[in-house]
Protein backbone atom coordinates (compact mmCIF):
# COMPACT_ATOMS: atom_id res chain seq x y z
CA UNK A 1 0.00 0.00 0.00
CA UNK A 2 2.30 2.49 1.06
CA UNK A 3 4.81 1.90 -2.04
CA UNK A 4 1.38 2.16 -4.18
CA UNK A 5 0.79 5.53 -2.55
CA UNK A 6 4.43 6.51 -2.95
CA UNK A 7 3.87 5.66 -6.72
CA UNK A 8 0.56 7.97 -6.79
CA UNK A 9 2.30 11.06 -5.19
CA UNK A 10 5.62 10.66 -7.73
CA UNK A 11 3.42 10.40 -10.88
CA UNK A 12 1.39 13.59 -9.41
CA UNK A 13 4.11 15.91 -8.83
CA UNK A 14 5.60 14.86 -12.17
CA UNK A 15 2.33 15.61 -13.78
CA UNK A 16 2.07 18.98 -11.64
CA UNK A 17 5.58 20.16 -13.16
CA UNK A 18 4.89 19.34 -16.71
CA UNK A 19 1.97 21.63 -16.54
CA UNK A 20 3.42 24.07 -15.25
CA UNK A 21 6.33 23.90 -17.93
CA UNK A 22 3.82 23.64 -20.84
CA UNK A 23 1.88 26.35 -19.79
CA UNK A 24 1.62 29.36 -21.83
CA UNK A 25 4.23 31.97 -20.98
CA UNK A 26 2.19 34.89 -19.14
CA UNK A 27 2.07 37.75 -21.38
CA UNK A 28 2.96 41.77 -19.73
CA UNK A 29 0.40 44.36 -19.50
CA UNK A 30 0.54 47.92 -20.64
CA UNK A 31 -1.82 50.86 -19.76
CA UNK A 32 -2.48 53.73 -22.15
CA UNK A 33 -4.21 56.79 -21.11
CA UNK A 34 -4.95 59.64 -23.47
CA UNK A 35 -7.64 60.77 -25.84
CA UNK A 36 -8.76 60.40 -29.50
CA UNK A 37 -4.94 60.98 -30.64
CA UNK A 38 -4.19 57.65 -28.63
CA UNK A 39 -7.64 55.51 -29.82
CA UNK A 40 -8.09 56.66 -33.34
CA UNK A 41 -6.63 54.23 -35.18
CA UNK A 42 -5.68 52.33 -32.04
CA UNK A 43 -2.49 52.46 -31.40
CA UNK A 44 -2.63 50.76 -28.30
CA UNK A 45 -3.90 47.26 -30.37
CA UNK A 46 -1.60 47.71 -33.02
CA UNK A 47 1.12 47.89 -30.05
CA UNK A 48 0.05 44.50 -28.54
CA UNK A 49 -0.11 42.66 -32.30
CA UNK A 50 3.27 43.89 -32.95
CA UNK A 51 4.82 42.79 -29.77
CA UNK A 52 3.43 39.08 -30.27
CA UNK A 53 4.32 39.12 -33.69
CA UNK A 54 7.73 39.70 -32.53
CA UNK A 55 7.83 36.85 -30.10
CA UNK A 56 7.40 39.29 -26.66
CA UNK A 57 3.48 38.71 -26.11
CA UNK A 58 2.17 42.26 -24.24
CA UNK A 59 -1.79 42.65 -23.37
CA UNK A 60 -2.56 46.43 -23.82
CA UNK A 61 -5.82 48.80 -21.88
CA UNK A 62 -6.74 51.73 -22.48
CA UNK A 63 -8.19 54.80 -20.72
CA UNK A 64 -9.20 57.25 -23.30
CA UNK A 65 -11.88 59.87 -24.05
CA UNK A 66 -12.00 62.46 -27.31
CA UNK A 67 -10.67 65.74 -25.66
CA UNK A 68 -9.39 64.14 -22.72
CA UNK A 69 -6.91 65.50 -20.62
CA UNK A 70 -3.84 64.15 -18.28
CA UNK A 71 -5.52 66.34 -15.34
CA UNK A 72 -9.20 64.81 -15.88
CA UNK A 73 -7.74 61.17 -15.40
CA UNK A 74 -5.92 62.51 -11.98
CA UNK A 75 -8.73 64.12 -10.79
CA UNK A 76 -11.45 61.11 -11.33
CA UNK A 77 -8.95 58.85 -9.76
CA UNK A 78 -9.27 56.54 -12.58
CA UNK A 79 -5.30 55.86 -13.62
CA UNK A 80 -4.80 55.10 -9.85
CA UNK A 81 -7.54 52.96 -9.26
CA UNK A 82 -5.94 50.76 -12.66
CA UNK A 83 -2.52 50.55 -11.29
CA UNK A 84 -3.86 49.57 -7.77
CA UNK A 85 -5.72 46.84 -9.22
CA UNK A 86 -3.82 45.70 -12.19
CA UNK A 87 0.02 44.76 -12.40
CA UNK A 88 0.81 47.19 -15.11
CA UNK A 89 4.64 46.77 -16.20
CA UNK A 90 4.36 49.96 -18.41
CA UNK A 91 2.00 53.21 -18.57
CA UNK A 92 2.47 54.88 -22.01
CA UNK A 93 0.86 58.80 -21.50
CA UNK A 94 -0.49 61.02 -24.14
CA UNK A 95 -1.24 64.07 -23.67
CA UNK A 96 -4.25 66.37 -25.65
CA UNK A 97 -2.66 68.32 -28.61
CA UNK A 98 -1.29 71.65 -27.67
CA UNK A 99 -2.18 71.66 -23.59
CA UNK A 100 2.19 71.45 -23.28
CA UNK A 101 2.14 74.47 -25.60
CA UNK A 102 -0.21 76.22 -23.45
CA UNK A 103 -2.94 76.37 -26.52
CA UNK A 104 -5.68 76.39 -23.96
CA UNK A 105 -3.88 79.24 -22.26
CA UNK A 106 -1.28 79.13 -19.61
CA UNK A 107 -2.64 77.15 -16.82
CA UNK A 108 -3.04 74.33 -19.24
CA UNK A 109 0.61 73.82 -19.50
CA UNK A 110 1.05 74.30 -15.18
CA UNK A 111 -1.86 71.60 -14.62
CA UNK A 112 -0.21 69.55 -17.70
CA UNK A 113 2.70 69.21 -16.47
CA UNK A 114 1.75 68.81 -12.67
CA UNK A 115 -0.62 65.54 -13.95
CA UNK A 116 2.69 63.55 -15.78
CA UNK A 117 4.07 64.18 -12.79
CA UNK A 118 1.65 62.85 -10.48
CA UNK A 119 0.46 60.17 -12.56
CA UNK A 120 3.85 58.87 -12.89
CA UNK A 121 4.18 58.98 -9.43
CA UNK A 122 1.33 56.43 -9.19
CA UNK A 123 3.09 53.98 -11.56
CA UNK A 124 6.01 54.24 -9.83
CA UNK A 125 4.60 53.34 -6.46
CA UNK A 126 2.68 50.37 -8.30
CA UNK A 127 6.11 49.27 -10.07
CA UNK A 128 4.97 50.17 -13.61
CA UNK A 129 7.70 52.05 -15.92
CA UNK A 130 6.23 55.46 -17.51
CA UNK A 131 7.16 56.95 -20.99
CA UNK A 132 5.32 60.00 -22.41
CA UNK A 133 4.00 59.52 -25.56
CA UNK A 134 4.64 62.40 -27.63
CA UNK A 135 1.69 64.47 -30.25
CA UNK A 136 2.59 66.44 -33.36
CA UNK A 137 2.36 69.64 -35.46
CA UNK A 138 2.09 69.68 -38.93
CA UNK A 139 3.78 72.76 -39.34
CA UNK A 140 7.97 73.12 -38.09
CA UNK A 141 8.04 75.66 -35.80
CA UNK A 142 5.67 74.43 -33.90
CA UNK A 143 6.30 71.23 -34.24
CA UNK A 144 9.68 72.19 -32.69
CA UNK A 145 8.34 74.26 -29.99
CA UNK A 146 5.64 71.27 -29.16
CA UNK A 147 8.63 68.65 -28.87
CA UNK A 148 10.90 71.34 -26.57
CA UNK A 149 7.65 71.46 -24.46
CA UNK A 150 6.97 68.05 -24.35
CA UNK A 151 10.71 66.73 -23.45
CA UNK A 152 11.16 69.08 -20.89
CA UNK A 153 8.09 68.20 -19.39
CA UNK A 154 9.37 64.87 -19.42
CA UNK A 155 12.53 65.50 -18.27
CA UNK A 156 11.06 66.93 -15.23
CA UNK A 157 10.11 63.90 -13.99
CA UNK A 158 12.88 61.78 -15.39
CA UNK A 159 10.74 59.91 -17.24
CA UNK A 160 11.33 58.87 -21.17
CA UNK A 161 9.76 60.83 -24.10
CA UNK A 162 8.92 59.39 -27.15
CA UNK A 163 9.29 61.87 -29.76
CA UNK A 164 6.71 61.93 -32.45
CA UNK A 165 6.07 64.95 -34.42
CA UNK A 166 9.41 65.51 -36.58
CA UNK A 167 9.55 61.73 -37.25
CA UNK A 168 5.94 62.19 -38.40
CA UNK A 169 7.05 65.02 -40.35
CA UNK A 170 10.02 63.30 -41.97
CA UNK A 171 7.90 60.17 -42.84
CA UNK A 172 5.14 62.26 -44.51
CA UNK A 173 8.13 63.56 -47.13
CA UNK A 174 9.39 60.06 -47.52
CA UNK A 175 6.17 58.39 -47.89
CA UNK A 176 3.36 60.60 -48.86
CA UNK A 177 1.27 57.85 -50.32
CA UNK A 178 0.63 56.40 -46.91
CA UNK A 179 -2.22 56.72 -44.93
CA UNK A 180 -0.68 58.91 -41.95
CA UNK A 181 -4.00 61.05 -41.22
CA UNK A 182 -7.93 59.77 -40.70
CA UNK A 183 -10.30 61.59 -43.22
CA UNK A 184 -10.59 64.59 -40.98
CA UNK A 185 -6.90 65.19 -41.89
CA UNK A 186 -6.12 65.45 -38.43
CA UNK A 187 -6.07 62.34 -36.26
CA UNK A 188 -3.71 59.14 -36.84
CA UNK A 189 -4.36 57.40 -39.98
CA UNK A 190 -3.65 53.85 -39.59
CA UNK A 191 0.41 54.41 -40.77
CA UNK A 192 0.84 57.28 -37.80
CA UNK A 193 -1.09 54.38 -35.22
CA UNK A 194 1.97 51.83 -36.90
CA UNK A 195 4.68 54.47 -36.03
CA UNK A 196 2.99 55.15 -32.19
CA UNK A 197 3.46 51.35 -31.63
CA UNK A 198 6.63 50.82 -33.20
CA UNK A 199 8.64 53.70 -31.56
CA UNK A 200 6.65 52.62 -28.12
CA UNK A 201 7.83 49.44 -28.87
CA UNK A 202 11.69 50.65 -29.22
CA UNK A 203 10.83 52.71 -26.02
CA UNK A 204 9.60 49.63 -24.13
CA UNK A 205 11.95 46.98 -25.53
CA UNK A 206 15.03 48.75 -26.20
CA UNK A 207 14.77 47.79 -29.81
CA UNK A 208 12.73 47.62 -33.00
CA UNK A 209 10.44 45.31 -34.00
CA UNK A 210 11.15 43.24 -37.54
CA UNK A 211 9.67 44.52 -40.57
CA UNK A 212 7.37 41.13 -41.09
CA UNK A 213 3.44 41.53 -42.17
CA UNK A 214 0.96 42.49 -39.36
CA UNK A 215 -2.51 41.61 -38.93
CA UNK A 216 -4.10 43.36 -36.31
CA UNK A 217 -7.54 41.93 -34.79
CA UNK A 218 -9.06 44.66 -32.62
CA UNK A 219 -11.13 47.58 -33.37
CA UNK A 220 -9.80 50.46 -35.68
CA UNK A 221 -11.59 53.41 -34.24
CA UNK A 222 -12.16 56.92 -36.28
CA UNK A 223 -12.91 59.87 -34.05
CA UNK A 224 -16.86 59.80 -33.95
CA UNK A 225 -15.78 56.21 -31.39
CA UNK A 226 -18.76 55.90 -28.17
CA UNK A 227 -15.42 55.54 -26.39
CA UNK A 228 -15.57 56.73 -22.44
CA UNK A 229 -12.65 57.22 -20.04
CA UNK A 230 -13.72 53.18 -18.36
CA UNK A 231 -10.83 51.34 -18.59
CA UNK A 232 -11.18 49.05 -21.15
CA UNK A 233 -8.70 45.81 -23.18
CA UNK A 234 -7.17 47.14 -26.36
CA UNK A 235 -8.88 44.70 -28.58
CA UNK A 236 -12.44 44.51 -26.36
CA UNK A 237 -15.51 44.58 -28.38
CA UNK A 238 -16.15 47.80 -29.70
CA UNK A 239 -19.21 50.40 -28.21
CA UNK A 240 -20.10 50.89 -31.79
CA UNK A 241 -21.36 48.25 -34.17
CA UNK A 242 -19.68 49.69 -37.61
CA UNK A 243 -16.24 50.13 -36.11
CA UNK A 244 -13.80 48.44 -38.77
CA UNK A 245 -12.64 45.47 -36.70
CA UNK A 246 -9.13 44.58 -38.05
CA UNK A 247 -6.13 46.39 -39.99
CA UNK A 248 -3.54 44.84 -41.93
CA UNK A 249 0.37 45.95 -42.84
CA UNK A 250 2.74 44.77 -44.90
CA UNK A 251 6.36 44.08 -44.76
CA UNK A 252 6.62 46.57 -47.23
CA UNK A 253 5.43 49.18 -45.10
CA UNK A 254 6.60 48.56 -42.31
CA UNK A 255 10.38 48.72 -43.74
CA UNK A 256 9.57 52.32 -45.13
CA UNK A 257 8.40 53.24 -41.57
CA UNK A 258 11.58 51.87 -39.90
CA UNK A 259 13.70 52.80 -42.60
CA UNK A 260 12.73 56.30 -43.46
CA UNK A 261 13.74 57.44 -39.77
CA UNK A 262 17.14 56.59 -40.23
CA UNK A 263 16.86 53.30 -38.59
CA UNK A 264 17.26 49.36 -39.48
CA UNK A 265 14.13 47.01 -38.62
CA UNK A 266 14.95 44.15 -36.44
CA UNK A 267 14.36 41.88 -33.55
């Protein structure tokens, strides 16, 4: 009996530690907060599909709203209720076009500035990295003075910036047949949503991802969206019926992406 049971317990734990070893490798989970320059086209989605393409498997949320700003998600509490209750390993930020500029006059820049910071202090205390996610101007002085006021604003919290506009800029010149703006020639097209993930991507990773074809499955959102500031999965069924439900790339474009900014594709 008792060499019968001894036979029982071996062939459990054996069992026990091939399924742990076979099961699927847990993926990391990102949180996005911004507005309609962070959902239109979903950048956040096209993120996650081009880290599992690229063998590093990355679930992605979202907290957006058309209009929204970095201060409205402090002051509803909503970022810091998702970091207390998720294990986030990265918060990507975007801020509204032109509040770092102080377009909406100049308290928009002071209460700007003073949400990065506190909303990176919130990752930090939950262990989640924090990279700001830069915007863009179409014309280039302001599109320089947007990126000096984005850096710095990032600097003053020591947290990474991801530089978008003169990249968006360059990439327009290189590549004007591609789709860079949505029909209101003013929010990401679905080639400016490819260039958010891949440079968040090199900001995450520390590299770039390989120019192979992408197929993302997830909701391609224009700006008229039903979108509210719940928190929400990337690829979660859409509020809207009609919203176009996939997006595809090619290896074609995503070498002129990663080539035209000076930069070789790879794993």
């Amino acid at each position: 009996m008792r060499l019968l049971a001894s036979l029982l317990f071996s062939i459990l734990v054996i069992c026990t530690s091939c399924s742990v070893q076979n099961s699927p490798r847990q993926s990391e989970r990102v949180l996005f907060v911004g507005n309609s320059l962070t959902y239109v086209g979903n950048s956040p989605a096209v993120f996650s599909a081009l880290a599992e393409a690229n063998g590093k498997p990355i679930a992605s949320d979202m907290i957006v709203r058309g209009g929204a700003t970095l201060t409205q998600r402090v002051a509803d509490g909503s970022v810091a209720r998702a970091l207390d209750e998720r294990k986030y390993t990265a918060l990507v930020l975007q801020e509204r076009g032109g509040d770092l500029m102080c377009s909406f006059g100049p308290d928009s820049c002071v209460q700007s500035r003073q949400a990065i910071k506190a909303l990176s202090a919130f990752a930090e205390q939950s262990g989640a990295s924090v990279v700001l996610l830069g915007s863009y101007q179409p014309h280039p002085a302001a599109s320089q003075r947007l990126i000096e006021a984005e850096s710095a604003a990032a600097a003053e919290v020591g947290i990474p910036y991801i530089e978008v506009s003169e990249k968006l800029r360059r990439l327009r010149s290189a590549a004007p047949e591609l789709t860079w703006f949505a029909p209101d020639g003013m929010h990401p097209g679905k080639e400016l949503a490819l260039l958010n993930a891949i440079l968040v991507y090199q900001a995450l990773h520390g590299s770039l991802p390989s120019p192979q074809p992408l197929t993302v499955m997830a909701p391609i959102y224009g700006s008229t969206s039903g979108l509210t500031e719940t928190l929400r999965q990337a690829d979660a069924p859409p509020p809207l019926s009609e919203t176009p439900k996939e997006v595809r790339y090619s290896s074609a474009t995503l070498r002129k992406l990663l080539g035209a900014v000076g930069i070789e594709g790879g794993s």
